[in-house]
Each structure stands twice: as C-alpha cells, then as structure tokens.
C-alpha atoms as a PDB file:
ATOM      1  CA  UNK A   1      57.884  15.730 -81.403  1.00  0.00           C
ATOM      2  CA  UNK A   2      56.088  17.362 -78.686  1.00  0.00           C
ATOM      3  CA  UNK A   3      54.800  20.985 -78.421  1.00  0.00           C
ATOM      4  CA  UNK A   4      55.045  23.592 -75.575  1.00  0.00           C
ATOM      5  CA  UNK A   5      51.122  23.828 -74.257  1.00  0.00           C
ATOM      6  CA  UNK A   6      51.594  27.801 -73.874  1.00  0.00           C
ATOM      7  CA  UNK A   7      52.468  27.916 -77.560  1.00  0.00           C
ATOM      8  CA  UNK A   8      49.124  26.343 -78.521  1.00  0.00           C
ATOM      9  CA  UNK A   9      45.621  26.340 -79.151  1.00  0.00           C
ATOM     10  CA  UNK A  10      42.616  24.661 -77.073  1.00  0.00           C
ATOM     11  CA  UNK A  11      39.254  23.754 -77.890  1.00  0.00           C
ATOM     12  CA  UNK A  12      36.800  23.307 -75.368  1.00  0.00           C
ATOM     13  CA  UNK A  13      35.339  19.556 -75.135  1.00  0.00           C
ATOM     14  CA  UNK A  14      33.744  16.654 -72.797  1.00  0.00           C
ATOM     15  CA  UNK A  15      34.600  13.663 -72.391  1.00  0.00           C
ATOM     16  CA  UNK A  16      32.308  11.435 -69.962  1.00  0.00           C
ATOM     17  CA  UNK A  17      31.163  14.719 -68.496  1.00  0.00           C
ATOM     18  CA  UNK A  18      34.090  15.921 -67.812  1.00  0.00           C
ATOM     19  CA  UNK A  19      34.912  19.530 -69.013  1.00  0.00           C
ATOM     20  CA  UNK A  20      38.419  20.463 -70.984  1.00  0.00           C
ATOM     21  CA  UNK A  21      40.465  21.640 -73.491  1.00  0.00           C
ATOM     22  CA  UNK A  22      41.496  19.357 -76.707  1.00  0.00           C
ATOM     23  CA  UNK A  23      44.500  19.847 -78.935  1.00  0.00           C
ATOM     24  CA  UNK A  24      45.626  17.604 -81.624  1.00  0.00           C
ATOM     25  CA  UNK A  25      49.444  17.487 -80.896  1.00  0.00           C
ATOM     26  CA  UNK A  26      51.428  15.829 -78.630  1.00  0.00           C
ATOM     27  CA  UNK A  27      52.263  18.120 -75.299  1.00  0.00           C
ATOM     28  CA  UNK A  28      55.343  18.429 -73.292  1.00  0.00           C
ATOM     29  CA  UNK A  29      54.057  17.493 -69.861  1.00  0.00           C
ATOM     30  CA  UNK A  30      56.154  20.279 -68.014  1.00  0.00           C
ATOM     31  CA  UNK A  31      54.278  23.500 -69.926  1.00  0.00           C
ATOM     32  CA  UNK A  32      51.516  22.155 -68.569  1.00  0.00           C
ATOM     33  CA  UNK A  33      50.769  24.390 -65.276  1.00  0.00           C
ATOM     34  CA  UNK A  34      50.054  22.178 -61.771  1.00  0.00           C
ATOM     35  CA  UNK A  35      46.557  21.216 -61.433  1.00  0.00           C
ATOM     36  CA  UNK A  36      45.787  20.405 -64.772  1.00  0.00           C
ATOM     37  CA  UNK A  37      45.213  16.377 -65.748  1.00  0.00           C
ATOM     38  CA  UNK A  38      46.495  15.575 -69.131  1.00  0.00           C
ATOM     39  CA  UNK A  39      45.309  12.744 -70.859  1.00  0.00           C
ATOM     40  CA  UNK A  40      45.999  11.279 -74.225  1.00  0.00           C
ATOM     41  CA  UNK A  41      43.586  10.235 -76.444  1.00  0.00           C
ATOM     42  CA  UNK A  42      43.787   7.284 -78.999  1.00  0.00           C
ATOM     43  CA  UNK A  43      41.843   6.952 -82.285  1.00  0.00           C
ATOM     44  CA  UNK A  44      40.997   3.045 -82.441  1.00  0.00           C
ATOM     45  CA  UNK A  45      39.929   2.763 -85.636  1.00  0.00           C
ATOM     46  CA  UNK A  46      41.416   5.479 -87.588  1.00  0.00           C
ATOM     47  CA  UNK A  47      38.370   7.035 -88.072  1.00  0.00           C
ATOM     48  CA  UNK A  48      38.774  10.022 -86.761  1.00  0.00           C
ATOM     49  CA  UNK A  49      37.039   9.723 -83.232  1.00  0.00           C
ATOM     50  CA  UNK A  50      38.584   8.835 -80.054  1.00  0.00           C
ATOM     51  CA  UNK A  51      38.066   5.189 -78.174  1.00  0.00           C
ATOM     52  CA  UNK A  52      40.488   5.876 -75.229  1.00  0.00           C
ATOM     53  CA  UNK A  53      42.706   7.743 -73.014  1.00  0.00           C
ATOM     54  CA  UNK A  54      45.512   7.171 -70.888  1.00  0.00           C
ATOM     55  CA  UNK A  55      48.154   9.223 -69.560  1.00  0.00           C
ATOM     56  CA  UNK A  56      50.833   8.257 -72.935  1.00  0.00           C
ATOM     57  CA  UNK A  57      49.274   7.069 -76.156  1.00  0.00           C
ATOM     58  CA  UNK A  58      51.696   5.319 -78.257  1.00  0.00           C
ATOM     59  CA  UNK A  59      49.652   4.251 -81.036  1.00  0.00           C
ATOM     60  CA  UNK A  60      46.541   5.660 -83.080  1.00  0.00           C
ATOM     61  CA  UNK A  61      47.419   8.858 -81.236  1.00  0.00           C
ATOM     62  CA  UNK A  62      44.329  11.438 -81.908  1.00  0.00           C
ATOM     63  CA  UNK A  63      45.615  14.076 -79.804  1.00  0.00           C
ATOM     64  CA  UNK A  64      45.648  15.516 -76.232  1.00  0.00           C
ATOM     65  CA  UNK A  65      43.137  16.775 -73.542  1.00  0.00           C
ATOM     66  CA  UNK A  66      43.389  18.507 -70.488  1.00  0.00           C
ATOM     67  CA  UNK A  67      41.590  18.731 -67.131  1.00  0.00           C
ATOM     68  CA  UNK A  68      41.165  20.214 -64.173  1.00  0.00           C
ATOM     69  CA  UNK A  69      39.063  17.128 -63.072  1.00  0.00           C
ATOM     70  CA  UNK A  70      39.722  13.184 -63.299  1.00  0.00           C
ATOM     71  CA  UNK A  71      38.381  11.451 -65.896  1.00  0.00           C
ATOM     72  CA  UNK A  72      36.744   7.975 -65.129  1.00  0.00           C
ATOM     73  CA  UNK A  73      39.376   5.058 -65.209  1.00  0.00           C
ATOM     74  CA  UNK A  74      37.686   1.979 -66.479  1.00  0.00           C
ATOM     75  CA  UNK A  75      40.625  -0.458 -66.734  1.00  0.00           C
ATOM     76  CA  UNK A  76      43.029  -0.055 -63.557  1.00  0.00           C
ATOM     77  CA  UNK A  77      45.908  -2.550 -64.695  1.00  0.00           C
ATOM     78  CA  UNK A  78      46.504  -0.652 -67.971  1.00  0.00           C
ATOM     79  CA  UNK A  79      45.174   2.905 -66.091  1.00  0.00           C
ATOM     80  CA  UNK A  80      43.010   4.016 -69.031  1.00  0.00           C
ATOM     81  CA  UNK A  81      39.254   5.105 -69.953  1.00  0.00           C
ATOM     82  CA  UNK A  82      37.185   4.583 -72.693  1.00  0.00           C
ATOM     83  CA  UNK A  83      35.057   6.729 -75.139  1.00  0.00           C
ATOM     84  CA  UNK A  84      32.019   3.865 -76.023  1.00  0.00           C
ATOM     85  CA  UNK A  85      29.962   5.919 -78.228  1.00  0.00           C
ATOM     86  CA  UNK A  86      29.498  10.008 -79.826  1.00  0.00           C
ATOM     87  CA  UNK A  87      27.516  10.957 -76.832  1.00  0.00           C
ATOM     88  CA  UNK A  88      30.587  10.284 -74.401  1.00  0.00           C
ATOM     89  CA  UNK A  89      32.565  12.834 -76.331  1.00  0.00           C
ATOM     90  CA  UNK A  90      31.826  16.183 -78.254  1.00  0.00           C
ATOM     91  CA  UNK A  91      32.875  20.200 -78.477  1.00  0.00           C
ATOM     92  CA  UNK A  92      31.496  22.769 -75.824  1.00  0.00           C
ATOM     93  CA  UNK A  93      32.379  25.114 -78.314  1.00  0.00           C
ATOM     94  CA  UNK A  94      33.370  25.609 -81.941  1.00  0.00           C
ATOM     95  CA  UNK A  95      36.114  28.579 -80.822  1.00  0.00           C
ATOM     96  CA  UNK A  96      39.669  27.835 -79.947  1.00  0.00           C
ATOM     97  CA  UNK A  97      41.346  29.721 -76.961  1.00  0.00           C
ATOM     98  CA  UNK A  98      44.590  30.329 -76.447  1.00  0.00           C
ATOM     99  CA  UNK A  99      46.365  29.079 -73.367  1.00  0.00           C
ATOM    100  CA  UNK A 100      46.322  32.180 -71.632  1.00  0.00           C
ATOM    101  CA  UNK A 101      42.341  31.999 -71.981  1.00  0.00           C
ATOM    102  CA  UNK A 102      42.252  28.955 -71.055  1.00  0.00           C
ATOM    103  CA  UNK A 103      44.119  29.622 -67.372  1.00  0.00           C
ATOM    104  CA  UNK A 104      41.415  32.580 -67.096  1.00  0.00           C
ATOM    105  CA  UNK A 105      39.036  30.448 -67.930  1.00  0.00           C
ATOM    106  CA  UNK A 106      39.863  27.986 -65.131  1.00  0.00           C
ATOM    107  CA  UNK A 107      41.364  30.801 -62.769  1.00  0.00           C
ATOM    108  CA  UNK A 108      37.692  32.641 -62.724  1.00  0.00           C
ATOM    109  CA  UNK A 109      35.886  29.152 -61.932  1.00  0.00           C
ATOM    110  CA  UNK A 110      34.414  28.459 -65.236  1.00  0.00           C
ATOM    111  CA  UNK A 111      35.416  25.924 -66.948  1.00  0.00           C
ATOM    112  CA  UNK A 112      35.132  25.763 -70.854  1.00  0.00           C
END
C-alpha cells in the first residue's frame, strides 16, 4: 500500500550531504509535487539503518526520502546509492513537518 505524500508527515534528514525530508511509508509518486527527487531507501540488514537507495525498493524497504537535489549514484547499471556508514546519514531535526511546511520550507529557499 502506498500513501498520499500530502497526507503525511516529514522529518528533516541528510543523506551524503544532501538535505530532505524522510518518511517511513511507501509514497504514491504522483502526490509528490514536480521538482522533488524521491528516493527509496532499503534497510540491508534489518537493523534499523539504511544501506541504499534507489528510485523503487522492493525488499528491506526502510522507508522514503525526498529531495530537491540529486543524491550521488554510485552503481549506474542498477541506478542506486549507498549509505557506507552513520556519518552518511542522520536527522537535521528531531520535529516532523507536515507537507505543507515542507513546500514552505523549500518555496522560501531553505531547505530542512
């Protein structure tokens, strides 16, 4: 099941110094406005941290992130990144924002 992105919450987070907004459920693409990147992250290990993104996760799904900018693509055949260690990936904030806040956010040129 996927979940309209207007409906839901967002937390502010990097990954690979690249600002966005995480949620844990899966997103239908089309709520998300034009000019955003979405990117779905996979937990490798079930361990509760993220190893990788791509544009569809099938398995180990940990949840969703969006962007305004591209995230680094480290394997071009399967299109995907990877998340090597804690320091490539944390929270900007402990808040969540609605989506709303989040377009203002963007809108007024400051990102998370």
């Amino acid at each position: 099941m996927r979940f309209d992105a207007t409906m839901e919450r967002w937390t502010p987070k990097e990954i690979r110094g690249v600002r966005g907004y995480f949620n844990d459920m899966r997103i239908v693409r089309t709520s998300v406005p034009k000019g955003f990147h979405i990117w779905e992250l996979a937990d490798g290990d079930s361990d509760g941290t993220p190893c990788r993104y791509k544009q569809g996760i099938f398995v180990n799904f940990y949840g969703t992130f969006i962007t305004t900018g591209e995230l680094p693509i480290d394997d071009s055949e399967w299109n995907e990144g990877f998340i090597n260690s804690d320091d490539e990936w944390g929270y900007l904030d402990s808040g969540s924002m609605t989506f709303l806040e989040v377009l203002e956010c963007e809108e007024g040129g400051r990102a998370a």
